[in-house]
PDB file of N, CA and C in Angstrom:
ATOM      1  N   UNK A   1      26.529  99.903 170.491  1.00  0.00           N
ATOM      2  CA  UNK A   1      27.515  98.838 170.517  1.00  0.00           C
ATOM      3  C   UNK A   1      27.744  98.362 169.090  1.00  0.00           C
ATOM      4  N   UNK A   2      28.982  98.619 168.922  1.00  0.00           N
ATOM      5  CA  UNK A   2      29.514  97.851 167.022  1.00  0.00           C
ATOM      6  C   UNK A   2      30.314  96.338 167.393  1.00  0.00           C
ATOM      7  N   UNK A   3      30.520  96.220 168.482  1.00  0.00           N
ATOM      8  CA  UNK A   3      31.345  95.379 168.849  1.00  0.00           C
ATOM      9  C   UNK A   3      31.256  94.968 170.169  1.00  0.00           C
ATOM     10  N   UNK A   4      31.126  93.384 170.534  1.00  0.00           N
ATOM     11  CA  UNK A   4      31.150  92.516 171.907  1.00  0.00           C
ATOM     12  C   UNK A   4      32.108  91.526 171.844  1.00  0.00           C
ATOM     13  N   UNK A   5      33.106  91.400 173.052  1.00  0.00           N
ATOM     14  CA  UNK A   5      34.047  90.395 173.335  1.00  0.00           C
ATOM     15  C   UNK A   5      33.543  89.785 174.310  1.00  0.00           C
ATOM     16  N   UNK A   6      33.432  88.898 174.703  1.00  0.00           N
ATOM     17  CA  UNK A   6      33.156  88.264 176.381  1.00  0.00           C
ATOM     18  C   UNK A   6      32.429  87.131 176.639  1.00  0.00           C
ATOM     19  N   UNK A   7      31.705  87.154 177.584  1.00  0.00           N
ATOM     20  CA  UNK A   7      31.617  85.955 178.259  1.00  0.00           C
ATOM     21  C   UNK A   7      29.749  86.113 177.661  1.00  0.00           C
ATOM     22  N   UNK A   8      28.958  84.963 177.376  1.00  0.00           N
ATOM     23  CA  UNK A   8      28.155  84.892 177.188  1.00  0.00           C
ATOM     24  C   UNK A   8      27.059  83.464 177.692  1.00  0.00           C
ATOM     25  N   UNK A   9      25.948  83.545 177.513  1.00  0.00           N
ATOM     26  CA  UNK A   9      25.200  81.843 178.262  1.00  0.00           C
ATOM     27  C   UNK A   9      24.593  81.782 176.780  1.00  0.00           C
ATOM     28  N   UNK A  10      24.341  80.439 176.886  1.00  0.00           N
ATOM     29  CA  UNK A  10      23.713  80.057 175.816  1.00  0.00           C
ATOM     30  C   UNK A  10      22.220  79.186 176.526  1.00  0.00           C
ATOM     31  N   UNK A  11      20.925  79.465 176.401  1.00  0.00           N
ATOM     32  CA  UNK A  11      20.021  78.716 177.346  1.00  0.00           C
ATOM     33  C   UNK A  11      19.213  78.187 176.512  1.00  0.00           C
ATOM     34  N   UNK A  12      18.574  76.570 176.708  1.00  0.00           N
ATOM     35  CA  UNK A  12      17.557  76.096 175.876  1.00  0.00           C
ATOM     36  C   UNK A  12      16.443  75.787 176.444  1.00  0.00           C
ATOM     37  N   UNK A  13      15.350  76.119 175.637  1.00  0.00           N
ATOM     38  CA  UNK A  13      14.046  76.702 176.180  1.00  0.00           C
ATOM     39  C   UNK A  13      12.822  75.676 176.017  1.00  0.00           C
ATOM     40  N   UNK A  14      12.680  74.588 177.151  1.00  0.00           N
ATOM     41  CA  UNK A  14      11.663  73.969 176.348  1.00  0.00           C
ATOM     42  C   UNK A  14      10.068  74.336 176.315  1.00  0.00           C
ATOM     43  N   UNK A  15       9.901  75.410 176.811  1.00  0.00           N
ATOM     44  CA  UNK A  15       8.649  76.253 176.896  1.00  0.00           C
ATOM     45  C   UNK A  15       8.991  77.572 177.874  1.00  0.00           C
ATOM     46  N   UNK A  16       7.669  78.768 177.510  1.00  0.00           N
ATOM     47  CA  UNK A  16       8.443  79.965 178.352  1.00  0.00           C
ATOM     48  C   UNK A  16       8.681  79.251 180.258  1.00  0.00           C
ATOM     49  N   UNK A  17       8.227  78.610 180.449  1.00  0.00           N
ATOM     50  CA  UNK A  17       8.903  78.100 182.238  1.00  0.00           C
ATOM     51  C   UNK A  17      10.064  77.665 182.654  1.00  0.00           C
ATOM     52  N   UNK A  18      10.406  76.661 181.457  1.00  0.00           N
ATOM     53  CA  UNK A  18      11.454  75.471 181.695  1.00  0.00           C
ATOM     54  C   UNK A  18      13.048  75.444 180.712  1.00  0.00           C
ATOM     55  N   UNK A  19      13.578  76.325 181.302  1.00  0.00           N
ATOM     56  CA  UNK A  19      15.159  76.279 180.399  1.00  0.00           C
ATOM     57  C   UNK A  19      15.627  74.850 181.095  1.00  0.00           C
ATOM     58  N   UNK A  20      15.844  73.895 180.172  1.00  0.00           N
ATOM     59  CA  UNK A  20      16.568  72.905 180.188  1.00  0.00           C
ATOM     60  C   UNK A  20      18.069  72.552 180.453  1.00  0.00           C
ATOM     61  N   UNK A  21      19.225  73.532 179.406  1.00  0.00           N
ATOM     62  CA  UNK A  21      19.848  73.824 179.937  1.00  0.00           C
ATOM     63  C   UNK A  21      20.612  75.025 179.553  1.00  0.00           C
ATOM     64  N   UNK A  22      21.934  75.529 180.257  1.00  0.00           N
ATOM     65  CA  UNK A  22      22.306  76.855 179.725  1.00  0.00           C
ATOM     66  C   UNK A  22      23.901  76.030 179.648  1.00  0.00           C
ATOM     67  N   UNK A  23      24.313  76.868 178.886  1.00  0.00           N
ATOM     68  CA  UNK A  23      25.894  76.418 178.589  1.00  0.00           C
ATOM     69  C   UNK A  23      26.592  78.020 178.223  1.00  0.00           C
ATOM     70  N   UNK A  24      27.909  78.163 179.130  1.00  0.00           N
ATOM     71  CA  UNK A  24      28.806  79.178 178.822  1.00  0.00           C
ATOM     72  C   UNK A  24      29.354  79.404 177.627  1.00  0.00           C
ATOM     73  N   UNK A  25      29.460  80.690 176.583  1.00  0.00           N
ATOM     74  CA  UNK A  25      30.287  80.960 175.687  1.00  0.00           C
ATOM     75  C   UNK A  25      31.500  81.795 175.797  1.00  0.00           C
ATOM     76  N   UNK A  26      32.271  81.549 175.365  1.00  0.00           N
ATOM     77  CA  UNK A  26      32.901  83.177 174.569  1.00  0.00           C
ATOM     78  C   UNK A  26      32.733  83.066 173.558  1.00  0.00           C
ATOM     79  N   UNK A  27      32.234  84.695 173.305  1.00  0.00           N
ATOM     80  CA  UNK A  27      31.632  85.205 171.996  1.00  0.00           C
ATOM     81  C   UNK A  27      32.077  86.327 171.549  1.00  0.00           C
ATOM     82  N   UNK A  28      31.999  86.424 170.046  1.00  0.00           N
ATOM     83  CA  UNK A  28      32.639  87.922 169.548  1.00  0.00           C
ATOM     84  C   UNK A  28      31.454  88.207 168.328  1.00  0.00           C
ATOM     85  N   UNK A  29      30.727  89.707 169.004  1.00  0.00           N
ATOM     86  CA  UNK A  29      29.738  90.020 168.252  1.00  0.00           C
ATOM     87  C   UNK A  29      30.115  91.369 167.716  1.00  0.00           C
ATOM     88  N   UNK A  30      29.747  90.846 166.181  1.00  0.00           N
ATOM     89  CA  UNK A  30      29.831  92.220 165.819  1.00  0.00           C
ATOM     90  C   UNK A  30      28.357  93.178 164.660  1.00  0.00           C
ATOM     91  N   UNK A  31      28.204  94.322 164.752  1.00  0.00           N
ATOM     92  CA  UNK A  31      27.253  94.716 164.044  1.00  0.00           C
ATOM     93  C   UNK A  31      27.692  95.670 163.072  1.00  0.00           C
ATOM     94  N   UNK A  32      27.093  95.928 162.036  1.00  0.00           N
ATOM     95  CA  UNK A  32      26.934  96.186 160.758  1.00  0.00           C
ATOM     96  C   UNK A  32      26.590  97.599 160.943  1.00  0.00           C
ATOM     97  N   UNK A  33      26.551  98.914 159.924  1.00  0.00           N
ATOM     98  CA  UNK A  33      25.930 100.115 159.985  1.00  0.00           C
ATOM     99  C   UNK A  33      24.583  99.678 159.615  1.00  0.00           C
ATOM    100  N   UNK A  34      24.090  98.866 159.878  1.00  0.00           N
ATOM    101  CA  UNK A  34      22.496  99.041 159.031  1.00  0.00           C
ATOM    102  C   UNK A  34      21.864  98.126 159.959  1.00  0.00           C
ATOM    103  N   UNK A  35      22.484  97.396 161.707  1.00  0.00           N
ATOM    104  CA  UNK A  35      22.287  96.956 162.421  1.00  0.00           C
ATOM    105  C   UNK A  35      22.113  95.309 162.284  1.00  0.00           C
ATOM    106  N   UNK A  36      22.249  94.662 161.074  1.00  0.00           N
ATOM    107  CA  UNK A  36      22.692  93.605 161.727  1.00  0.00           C
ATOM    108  C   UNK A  36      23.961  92.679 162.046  1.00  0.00           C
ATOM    109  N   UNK A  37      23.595  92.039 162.570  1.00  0.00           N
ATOM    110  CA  UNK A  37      24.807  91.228 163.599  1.00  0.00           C
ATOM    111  C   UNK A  37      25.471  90.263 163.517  1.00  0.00           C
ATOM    112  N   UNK A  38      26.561  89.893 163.753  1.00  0.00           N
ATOM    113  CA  UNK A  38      26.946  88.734 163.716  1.00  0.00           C
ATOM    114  C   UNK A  38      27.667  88.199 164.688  1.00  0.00           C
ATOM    115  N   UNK A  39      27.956  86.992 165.392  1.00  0.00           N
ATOM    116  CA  UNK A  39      28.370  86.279 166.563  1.00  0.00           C
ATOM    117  C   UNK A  39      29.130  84.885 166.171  1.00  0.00           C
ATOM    118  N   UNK A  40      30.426  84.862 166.501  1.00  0.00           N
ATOM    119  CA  UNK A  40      30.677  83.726 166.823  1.00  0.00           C
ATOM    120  C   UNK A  40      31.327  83.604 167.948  1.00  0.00           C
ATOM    121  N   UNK A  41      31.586  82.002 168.082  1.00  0.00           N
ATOM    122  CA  UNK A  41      32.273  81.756 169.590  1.00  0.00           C
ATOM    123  C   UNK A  41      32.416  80.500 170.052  1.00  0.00           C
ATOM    124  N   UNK A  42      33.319  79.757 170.863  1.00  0.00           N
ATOM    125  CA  UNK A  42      32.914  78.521 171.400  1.00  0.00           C
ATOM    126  C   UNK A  42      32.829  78.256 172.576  1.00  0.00           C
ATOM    127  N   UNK A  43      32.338  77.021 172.964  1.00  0.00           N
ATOM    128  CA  UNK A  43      32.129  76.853 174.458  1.00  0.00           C
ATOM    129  C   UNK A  43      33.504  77.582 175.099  1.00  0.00           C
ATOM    130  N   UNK A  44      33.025  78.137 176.530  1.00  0.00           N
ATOM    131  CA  UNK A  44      34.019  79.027 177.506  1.00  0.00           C
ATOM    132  C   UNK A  44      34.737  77.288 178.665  1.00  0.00           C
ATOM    133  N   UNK A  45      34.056  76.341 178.873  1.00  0.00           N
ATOM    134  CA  UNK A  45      35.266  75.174 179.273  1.00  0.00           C
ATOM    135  C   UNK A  45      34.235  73.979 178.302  1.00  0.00           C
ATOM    136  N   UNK A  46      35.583  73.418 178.112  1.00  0.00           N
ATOM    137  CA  UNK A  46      35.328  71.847 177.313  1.00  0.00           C
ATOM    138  C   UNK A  46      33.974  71.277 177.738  1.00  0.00           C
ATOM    139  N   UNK A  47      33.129  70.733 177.250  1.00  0.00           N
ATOM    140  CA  UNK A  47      31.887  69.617 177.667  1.00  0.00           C
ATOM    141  C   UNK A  47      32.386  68.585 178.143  1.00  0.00           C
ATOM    142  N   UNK A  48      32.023  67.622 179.002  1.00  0.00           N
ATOM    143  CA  UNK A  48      32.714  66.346 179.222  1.00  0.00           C
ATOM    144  C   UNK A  48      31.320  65.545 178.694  1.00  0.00           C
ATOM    145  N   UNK A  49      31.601  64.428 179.120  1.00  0.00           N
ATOM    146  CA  UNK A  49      31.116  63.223 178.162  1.00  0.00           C
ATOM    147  C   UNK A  49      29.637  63.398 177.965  1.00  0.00           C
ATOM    148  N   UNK A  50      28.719  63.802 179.220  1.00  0.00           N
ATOM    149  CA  UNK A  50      27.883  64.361 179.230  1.00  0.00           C
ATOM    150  C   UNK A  50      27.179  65.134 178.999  1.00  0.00           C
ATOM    151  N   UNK A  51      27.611  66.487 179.082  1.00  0.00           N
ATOM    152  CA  UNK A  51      27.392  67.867 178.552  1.00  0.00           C
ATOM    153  C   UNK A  51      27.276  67.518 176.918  1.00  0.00           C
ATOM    154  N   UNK A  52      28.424  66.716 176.529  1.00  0.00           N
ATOM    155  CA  UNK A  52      28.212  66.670 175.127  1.00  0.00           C
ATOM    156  C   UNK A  52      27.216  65.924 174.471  1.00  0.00           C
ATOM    157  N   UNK A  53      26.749  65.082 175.089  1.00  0.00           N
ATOM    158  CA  UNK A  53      25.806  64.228 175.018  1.00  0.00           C
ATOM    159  C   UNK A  53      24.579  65.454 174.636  1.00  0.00           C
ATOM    160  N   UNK A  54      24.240  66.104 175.772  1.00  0.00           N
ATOM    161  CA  UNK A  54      22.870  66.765 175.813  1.00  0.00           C
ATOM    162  C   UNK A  54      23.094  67.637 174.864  1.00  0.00           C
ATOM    163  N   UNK A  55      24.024  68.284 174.377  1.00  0.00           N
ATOM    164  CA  UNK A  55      24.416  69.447 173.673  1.00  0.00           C
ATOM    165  C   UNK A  55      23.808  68.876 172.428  1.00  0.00           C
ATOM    166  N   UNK A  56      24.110  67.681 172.074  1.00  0.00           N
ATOM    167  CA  UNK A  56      24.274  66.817 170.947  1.00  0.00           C
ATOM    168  C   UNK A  56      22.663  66.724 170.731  1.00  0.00           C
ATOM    169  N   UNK A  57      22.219  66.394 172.135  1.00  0.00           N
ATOM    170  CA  UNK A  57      20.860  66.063 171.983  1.00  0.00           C
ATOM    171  C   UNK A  57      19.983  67.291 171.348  1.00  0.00           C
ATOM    172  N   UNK A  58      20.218  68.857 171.920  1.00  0.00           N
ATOM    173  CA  UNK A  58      19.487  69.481 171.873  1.00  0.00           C
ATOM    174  C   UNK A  58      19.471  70.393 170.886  1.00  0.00           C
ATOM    175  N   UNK A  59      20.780  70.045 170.017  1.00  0.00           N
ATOM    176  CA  UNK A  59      21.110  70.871 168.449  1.00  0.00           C
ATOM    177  C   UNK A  59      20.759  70.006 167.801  1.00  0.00           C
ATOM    178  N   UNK A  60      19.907  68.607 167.786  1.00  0.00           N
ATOM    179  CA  UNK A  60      19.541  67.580 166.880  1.00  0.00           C
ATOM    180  C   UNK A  60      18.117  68.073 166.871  1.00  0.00           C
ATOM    181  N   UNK A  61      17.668  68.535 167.995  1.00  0.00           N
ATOM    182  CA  UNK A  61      16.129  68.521 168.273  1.00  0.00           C
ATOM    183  C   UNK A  61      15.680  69.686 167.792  1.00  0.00           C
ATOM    184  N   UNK A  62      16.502  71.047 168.108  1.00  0.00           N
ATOM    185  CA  UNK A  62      16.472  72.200 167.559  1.00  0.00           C
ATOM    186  C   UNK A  62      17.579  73.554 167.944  1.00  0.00           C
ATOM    187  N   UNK A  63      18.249  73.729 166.878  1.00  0.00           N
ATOM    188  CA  UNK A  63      19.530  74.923 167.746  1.00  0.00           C
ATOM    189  C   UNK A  63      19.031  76.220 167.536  1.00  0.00           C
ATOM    190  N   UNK A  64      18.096  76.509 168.225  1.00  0.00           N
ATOM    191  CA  UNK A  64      17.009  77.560 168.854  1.00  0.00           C
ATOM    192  C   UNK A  64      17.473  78.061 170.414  1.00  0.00           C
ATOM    193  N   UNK A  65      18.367  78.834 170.527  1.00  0.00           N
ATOM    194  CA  UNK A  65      18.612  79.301 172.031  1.00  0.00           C
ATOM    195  C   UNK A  65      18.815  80.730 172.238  1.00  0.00           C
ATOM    196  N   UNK A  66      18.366  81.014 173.691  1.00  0.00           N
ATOM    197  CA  UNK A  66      17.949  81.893 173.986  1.00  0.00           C
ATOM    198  C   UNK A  66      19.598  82.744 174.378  1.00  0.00           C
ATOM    199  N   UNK A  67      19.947  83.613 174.053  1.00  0.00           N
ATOM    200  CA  UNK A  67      21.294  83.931 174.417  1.00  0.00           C
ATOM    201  C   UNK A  67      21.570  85.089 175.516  1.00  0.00           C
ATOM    202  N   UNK A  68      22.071  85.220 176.418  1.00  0.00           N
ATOM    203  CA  UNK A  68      21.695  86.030 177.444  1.00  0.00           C
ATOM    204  C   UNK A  68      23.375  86.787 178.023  1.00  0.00           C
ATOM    205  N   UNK A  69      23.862  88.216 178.016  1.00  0.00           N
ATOM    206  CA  UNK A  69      24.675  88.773 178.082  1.00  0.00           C
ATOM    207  C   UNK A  69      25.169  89.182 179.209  1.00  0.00           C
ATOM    208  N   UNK A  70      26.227  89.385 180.213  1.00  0.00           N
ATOM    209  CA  UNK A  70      26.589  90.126 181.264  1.00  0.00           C
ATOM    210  C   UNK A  70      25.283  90.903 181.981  1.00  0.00           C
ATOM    211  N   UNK A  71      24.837  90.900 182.713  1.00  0.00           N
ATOM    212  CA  UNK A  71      23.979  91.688 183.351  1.00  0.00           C
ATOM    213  C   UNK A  71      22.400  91.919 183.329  1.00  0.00           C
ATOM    214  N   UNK A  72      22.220  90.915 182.283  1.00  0.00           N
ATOM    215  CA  UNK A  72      20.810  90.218 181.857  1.00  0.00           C
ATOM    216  C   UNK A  72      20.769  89.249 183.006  1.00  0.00           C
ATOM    217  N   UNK A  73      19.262  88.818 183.174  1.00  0.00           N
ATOM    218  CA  UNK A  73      18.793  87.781 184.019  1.00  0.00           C
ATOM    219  C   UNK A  73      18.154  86.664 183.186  1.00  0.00           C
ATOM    220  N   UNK A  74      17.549  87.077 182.648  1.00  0.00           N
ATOM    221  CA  UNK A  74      16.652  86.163 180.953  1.00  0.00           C
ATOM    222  C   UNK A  74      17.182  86.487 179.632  1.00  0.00           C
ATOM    223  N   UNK A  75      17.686  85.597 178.873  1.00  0.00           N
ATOM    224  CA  UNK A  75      17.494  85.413 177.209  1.00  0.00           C
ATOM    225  C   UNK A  75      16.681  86.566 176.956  1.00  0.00           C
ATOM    226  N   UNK A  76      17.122  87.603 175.755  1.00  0.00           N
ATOM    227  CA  UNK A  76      16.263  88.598 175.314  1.00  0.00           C
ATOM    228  C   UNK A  76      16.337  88.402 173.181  1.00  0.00           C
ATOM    229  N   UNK A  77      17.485  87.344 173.334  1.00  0.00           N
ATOM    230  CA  UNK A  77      17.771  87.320 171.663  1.00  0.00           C
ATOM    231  C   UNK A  77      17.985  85.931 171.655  1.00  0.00           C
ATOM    232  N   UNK A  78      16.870  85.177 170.793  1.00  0.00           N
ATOM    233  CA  UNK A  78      16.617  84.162 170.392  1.00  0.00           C
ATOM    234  C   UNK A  78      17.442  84.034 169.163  1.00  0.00           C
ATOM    235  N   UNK A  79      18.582  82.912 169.073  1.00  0.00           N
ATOM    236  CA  UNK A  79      19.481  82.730 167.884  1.00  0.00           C
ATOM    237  C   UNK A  79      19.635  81.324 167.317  1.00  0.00           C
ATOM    238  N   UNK A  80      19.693  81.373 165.929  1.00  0.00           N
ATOM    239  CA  UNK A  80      20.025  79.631 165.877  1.00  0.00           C
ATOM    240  C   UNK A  80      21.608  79.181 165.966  1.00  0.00           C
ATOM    241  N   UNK A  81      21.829  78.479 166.354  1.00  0.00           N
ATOM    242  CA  UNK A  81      23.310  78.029 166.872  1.00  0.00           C
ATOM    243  C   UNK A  81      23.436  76.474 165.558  1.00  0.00           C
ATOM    244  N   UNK A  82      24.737  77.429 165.146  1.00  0.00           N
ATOM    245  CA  UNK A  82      25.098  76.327 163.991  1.00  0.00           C
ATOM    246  C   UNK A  82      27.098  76.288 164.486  1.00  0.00           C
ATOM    247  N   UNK A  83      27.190  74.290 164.788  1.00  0.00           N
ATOM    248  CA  UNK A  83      28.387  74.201 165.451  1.00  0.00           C
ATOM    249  C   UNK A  83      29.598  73.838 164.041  1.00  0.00           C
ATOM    250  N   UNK A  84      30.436  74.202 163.860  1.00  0.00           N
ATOM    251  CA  UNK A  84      31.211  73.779 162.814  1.00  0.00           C
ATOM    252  C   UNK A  84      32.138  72.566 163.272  1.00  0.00           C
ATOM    253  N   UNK A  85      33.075  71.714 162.587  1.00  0.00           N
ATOM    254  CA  UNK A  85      33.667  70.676 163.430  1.00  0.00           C
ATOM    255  C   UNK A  85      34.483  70.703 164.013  1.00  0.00           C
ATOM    256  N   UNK A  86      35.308  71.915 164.193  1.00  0.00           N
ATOM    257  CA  UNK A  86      36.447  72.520 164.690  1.00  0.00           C
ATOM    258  C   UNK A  86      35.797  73.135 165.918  1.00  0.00           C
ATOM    259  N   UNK A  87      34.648  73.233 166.562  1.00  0.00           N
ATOM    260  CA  UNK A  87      33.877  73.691 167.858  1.00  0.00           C
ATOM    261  C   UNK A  87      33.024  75.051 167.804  1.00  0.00           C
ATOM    262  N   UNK A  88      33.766  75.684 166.738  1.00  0.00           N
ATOM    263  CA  UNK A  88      33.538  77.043 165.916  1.00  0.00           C
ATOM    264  C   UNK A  88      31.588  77.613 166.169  1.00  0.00           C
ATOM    265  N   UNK A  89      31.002  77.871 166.869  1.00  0.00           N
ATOM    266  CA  UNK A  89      29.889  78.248 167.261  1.00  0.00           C
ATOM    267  C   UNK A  89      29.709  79.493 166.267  1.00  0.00           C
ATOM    268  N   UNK A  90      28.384  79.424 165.473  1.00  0.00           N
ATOM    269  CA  UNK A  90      27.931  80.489 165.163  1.00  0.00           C
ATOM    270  C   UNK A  90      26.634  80.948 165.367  1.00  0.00           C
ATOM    271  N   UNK A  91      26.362  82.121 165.045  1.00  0.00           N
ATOM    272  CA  UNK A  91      25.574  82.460 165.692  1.00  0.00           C
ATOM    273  C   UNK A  91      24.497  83.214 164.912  1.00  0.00           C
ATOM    274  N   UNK A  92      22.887  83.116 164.547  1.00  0.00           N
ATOM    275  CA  UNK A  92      22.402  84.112 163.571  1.00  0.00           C
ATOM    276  C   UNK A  92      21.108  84.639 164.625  1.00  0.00           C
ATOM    277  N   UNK A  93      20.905  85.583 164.311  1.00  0.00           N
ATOM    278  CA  UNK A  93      19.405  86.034 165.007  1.00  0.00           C
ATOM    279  C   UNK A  93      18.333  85.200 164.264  1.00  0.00           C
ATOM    280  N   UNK A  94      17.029  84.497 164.889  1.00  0.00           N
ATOM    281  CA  UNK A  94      15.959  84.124 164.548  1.00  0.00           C
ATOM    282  C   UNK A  94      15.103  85.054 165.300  1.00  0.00           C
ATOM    283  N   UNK A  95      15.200  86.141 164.781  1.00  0.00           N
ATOM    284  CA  UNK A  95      13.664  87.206 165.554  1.00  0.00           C
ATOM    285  C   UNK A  95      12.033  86.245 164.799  1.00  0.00           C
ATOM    286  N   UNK A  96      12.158  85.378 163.772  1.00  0.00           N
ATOM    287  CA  UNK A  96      10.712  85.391 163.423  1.00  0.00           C
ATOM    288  C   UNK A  96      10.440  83.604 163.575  1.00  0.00           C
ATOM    289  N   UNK A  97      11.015  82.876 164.336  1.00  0.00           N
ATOM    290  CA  UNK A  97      10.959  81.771 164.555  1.00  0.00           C
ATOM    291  C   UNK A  97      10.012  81.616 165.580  1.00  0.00           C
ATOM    292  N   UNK A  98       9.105  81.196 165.788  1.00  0.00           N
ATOM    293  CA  UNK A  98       7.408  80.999 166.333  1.00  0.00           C
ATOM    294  C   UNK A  98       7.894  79.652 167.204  1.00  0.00           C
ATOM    295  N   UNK A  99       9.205  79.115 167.603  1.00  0.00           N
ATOM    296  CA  UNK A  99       9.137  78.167 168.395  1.00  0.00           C
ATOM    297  C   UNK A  99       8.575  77.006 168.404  1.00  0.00           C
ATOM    298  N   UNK A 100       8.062  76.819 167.254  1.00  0.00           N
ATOM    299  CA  UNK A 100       7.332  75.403 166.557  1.00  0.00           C
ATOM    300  C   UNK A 100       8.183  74.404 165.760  1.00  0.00           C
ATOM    301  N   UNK A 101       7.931  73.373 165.581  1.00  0.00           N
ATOM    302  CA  UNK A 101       8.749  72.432 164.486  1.00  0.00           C
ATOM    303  C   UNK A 101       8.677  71.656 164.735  1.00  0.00           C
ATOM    304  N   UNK A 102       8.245  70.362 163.659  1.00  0.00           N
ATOM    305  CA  UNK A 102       8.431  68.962 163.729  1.00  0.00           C
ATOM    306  C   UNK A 102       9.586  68.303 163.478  1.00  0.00           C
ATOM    307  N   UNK A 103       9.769  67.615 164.864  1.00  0.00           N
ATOM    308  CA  UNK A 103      10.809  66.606 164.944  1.00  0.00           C
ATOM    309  C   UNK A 103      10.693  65.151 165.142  1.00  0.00           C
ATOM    310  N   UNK A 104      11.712  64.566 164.459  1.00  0.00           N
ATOM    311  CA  UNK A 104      10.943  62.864 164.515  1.00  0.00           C
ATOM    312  C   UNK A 104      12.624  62.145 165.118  1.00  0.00           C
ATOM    313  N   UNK A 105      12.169  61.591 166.089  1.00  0.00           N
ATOM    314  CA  UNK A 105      13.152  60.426 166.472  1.00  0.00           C
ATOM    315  C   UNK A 105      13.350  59.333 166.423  1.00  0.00           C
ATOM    316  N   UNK A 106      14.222  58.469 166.003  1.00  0.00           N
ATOM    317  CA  UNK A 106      14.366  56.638 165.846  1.00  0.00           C
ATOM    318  C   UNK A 106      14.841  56.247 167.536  1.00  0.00           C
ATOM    319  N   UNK A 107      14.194  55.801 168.219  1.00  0.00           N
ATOM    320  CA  UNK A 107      14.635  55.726 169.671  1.00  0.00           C
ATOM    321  C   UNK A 107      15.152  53.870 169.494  1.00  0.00           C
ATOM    322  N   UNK A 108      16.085  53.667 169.811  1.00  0.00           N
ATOM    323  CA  UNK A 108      16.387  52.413 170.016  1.00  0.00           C
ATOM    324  C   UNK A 108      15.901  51.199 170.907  1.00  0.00           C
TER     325      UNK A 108
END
């Protein structure tokens, strides 16, 4: 595959048991002769007030998600998700990200 158009999930993982949540993409991936990749894409329907909320929540906490393709059942490519302000989703492989990181919150 040099090239993916389509429909994609985006799932967030708060340990291997518990995906929190998954959110629809369209995505356009493409790969390189020397195999690596690149992805962008944006949400496949609008977030409403909510969705955006958590979305918001969970790219603050960490945009670490598990990305999962047509005919997959589980996330097999762990990516960091960086949103631009125009909705513009991108997309990089984190193969060596150990799922760790300190995060600190101001809770009101």
């Amino acid at each position: 595959m040099d090239r993916f158009a389509g429909q994609a999930r985006l799932e967030w993982w708060a340990n291997h048991a518990t995906c929190l949540e998954k959110y629809d993409i369209d995505i356009t991936v493409t790969v390189d002769a020397v195999g690596t990749w690149r992805a962008t894409g944006r949400h496949a329907n609008a977030l409403d007030t909510t969705q955006r909320e958590g979305w918001d929540f969970l790219m603050e906490m960490d945009p670490h998600f598990s990305i999962v393709f047509p005919g997959e059942d589980n996330g097999g490519i762990l990516v960091r998700v960086f949103e631009a302000e125009d909705g513009t989703l991108t997309l990089t492989e984190a193969p060596d990200w150990d799922g760790s990181g300190s995060i600190t919150f101001d809770l009101p």
